[in-house]
C-alpha atoms as a PDB file:
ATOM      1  CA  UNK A   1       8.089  22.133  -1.604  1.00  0.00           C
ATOM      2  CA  UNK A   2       9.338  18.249  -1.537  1.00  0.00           C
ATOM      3  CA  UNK A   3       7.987  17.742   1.684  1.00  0.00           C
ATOM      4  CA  UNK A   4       4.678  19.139   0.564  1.00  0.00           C
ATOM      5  CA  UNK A   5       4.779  16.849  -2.923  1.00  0.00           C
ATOM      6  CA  UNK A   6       6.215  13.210  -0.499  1.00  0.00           C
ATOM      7  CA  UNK A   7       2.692  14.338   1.803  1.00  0.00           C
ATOM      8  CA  UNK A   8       0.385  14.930  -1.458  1.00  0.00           C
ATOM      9  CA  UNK A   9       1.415  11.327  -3.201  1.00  0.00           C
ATOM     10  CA  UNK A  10       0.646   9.379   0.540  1.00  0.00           C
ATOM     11  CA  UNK A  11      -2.396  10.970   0.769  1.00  0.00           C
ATOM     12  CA  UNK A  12      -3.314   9.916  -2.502  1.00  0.00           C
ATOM     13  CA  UNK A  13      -2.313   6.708  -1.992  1.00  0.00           C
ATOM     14  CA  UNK A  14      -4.619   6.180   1.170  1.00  0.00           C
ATOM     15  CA  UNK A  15      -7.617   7.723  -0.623  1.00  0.00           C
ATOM     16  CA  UNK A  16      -7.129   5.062  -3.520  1.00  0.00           C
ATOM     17  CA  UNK A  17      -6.533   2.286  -1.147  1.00  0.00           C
ATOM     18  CA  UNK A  18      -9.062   3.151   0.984  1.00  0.00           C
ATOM     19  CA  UNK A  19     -11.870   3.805  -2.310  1.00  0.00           C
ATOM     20  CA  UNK A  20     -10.562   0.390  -4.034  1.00  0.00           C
ATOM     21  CA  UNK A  21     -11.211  -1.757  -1.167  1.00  0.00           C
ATOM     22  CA  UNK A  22     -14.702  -3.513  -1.842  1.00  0.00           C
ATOM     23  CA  UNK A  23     -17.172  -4.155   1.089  1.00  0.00           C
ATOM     24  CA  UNK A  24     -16.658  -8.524   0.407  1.00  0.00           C
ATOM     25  CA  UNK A  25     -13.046  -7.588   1.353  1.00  0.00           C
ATOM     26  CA  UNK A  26     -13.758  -5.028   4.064  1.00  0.00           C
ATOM     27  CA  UNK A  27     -16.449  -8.369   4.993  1.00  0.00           C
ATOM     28  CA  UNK A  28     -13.693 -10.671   5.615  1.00  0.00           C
ATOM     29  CA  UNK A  29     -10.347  -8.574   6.462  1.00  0.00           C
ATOM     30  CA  UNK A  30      -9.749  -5.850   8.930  1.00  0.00           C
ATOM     31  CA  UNK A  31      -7.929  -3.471   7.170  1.00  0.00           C
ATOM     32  CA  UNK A  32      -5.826  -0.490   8.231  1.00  0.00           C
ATOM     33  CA  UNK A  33      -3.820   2.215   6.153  1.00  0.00           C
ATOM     34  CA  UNK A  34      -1.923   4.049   8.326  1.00  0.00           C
ATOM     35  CA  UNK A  35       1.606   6.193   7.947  1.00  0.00           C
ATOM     36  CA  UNK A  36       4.536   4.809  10.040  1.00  0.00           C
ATOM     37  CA  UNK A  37       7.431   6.890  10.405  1.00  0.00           C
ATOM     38  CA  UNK A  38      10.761   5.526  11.101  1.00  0.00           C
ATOM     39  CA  UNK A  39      14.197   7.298  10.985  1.00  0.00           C
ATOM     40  CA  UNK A  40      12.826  10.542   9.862  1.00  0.00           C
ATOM     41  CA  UNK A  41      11.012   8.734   6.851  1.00  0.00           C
ATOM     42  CA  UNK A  42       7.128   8.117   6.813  1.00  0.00           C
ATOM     43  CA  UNK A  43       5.752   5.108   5.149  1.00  0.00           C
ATOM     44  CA  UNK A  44       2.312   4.474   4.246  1.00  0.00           C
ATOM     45  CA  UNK A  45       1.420   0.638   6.015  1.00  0.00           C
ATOM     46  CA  UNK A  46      -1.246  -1.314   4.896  1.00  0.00           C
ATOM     47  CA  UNK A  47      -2.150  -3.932   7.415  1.00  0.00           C
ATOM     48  CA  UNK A  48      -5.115  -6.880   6.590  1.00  0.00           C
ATOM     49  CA  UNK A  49      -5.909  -9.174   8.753  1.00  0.00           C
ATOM     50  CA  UNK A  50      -8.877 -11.972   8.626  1.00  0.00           C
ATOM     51  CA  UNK A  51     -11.182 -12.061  10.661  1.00  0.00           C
ATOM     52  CA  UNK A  52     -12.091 -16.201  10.531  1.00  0.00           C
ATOM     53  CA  UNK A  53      -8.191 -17.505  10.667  1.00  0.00           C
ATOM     54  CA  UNK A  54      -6.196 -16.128  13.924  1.00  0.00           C
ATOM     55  CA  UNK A  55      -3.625 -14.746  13.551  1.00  0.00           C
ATOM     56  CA  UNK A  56      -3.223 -14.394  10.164  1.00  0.00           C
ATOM     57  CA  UNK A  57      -1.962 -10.710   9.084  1.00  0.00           C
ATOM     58  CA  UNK A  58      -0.044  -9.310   6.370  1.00  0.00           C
ATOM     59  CA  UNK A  59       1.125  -6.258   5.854  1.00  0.00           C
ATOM     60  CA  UNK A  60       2.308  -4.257   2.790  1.00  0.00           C
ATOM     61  CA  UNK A  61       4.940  -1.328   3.376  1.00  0.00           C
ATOM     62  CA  UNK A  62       5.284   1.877   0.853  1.00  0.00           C
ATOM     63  CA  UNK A  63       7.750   4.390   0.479  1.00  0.00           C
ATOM     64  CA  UNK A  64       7.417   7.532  -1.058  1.00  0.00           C
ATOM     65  CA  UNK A  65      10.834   9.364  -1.718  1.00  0.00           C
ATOM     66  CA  UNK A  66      12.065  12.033  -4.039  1.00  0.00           C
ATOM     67  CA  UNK A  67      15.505  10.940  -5.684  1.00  0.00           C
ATOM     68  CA  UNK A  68      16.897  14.126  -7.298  1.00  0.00           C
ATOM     69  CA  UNK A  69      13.509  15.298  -9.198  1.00  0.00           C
ATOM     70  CA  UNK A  70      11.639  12.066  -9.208  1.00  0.00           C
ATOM     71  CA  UNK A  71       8.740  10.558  -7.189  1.00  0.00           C
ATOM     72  CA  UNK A  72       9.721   7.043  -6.031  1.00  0.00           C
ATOM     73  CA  UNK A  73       6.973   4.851  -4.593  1.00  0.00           C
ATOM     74  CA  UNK A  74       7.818   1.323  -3.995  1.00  0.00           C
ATOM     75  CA  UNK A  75       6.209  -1.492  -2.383  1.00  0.00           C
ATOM     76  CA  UNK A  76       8.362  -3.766   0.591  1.00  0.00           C
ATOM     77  CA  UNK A  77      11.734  -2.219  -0.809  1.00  0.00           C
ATOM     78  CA  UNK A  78      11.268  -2.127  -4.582  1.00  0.00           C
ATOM     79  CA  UNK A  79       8.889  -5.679  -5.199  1.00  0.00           C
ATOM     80  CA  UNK A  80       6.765  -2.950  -7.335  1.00  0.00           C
ATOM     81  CA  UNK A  81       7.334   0.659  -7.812  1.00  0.00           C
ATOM     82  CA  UNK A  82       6.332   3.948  -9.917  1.00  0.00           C
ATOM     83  CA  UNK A  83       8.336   6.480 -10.869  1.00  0.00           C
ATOM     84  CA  UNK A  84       7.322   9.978 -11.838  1.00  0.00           C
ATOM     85  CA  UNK A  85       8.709  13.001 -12.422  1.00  0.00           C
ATOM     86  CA  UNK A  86       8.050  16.251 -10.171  1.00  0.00           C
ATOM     87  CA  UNK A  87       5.929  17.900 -12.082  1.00  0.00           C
ATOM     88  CA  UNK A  88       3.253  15.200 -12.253  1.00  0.00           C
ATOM     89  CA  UNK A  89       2.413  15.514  -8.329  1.00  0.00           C
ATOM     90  CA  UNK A  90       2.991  19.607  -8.601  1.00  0.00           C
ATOM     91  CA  UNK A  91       1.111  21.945  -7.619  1.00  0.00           C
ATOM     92  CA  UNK A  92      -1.400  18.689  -7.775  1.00  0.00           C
ATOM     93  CA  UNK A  93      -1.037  15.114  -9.007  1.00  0.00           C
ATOM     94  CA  UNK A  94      -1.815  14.751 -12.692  1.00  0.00           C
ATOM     95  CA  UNK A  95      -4.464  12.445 -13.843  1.00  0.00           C
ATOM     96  CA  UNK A  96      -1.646  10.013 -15.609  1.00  0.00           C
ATOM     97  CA  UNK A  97       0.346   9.987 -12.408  1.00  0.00           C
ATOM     98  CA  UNK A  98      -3.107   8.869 -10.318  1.00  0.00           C
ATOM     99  CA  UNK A  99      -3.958   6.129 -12.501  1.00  0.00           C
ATOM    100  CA  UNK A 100      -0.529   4.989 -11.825  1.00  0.00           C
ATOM    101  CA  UNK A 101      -0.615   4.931  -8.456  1.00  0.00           C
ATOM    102  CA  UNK A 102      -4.346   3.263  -8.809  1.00  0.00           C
ATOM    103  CA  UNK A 103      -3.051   0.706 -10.563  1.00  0.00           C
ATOM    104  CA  UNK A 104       0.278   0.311  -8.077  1.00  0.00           C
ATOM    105  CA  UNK A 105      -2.166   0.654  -5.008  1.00  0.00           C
ATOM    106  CA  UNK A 106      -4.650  -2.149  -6.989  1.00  0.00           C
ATOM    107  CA  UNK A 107      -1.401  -4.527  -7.088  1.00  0.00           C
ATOM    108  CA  UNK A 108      -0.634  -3.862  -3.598  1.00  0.00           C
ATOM    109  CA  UNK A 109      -3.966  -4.900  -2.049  1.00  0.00           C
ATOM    110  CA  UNK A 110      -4.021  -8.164  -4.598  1.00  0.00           C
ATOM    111  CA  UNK A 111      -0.560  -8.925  -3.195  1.00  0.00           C
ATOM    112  CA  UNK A 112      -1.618  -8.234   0.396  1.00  0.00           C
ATOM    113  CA  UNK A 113      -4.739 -10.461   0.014  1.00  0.00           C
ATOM    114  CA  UNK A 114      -2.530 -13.451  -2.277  1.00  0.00           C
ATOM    115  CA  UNK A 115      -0.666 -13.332   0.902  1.00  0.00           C
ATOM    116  CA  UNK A 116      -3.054 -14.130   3.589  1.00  0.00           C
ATOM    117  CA  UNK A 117      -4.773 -16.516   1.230  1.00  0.00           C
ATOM    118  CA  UNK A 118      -1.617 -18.574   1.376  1.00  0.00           C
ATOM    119  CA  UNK A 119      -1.446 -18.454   5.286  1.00  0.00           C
ATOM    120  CA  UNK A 120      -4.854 -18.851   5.453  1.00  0.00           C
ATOM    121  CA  UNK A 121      -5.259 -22.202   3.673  1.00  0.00           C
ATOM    122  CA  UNK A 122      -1.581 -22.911   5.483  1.00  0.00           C
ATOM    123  CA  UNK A 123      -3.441 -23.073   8.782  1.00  0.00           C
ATOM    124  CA  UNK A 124      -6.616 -24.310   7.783  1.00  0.00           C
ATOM    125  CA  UNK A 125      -4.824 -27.085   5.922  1.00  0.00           C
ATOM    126  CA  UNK A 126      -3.115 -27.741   9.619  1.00  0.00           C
ATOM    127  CA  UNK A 127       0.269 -26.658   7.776  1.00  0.00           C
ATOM    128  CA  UNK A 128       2.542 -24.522   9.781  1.00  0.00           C
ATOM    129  CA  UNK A 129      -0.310 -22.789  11.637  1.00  0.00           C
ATOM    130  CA  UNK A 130      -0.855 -22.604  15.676  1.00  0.00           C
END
């Protein structure tokens, strides 16, 4: 039943990602969501990249975890996280818990996209950049 809930919430969190990125930042970035498993643990990865500064890439890493009878997702070890209990993601996610995780997954592309801004203008600036 865990497993089941841990697979529900990354799903959910692709489908929001994938429905809140807008076409002038599917324009510019190449973005992929994909799930990245590592030690026995799967993480959804979201990885942007723009397409008019090489190499610039960022990528955002969630967890999704159960700790005792809570739903942990947290973004690149705890920067930003949502907590929920069990019963909000079973037998489906509640509507409450899914505007959570749109808003967490909304913070998570603006910090992916704050990023390569920075090494963006780093490299066009001539700053640190190849």
């Amino acid at each position: 039943m865990s497993d089941a809930v841990v697979r529900r919430v990354r799903a959910e969190l692709i489908e929001l990602a994938v429905d809140q990125i807008s076409k002038p930042i599917a324009h510019e970035f190449d973005i992929r969501i994909e799930l990245a498993e590592d030690d026995g643990e799967a993480d959804v990865v979201v990885e942007a990249a723009s397409r008019s500064v090489r190499p610039v890439v960022t990528q955002i890493l969630v967890s999704v975890r159960l700790d005792g009878d809570t739903i942990v997702v947290s973004r690149d070890g705890g920067a930003q996280r949502v907590e929920a209990d069990l019963t909000e993601a079973e037998p489906d996610i509640a509507t409450s818990f899914r505007h959570r995780l749109s808003d967490f997954v909304a913070g998570c592309i603006a910090a992916a996209l704050s990023r390569l801004n920075a090494e963006m203008q780093r490299r066009l600036g001539g700053y640190g950049g190849s």
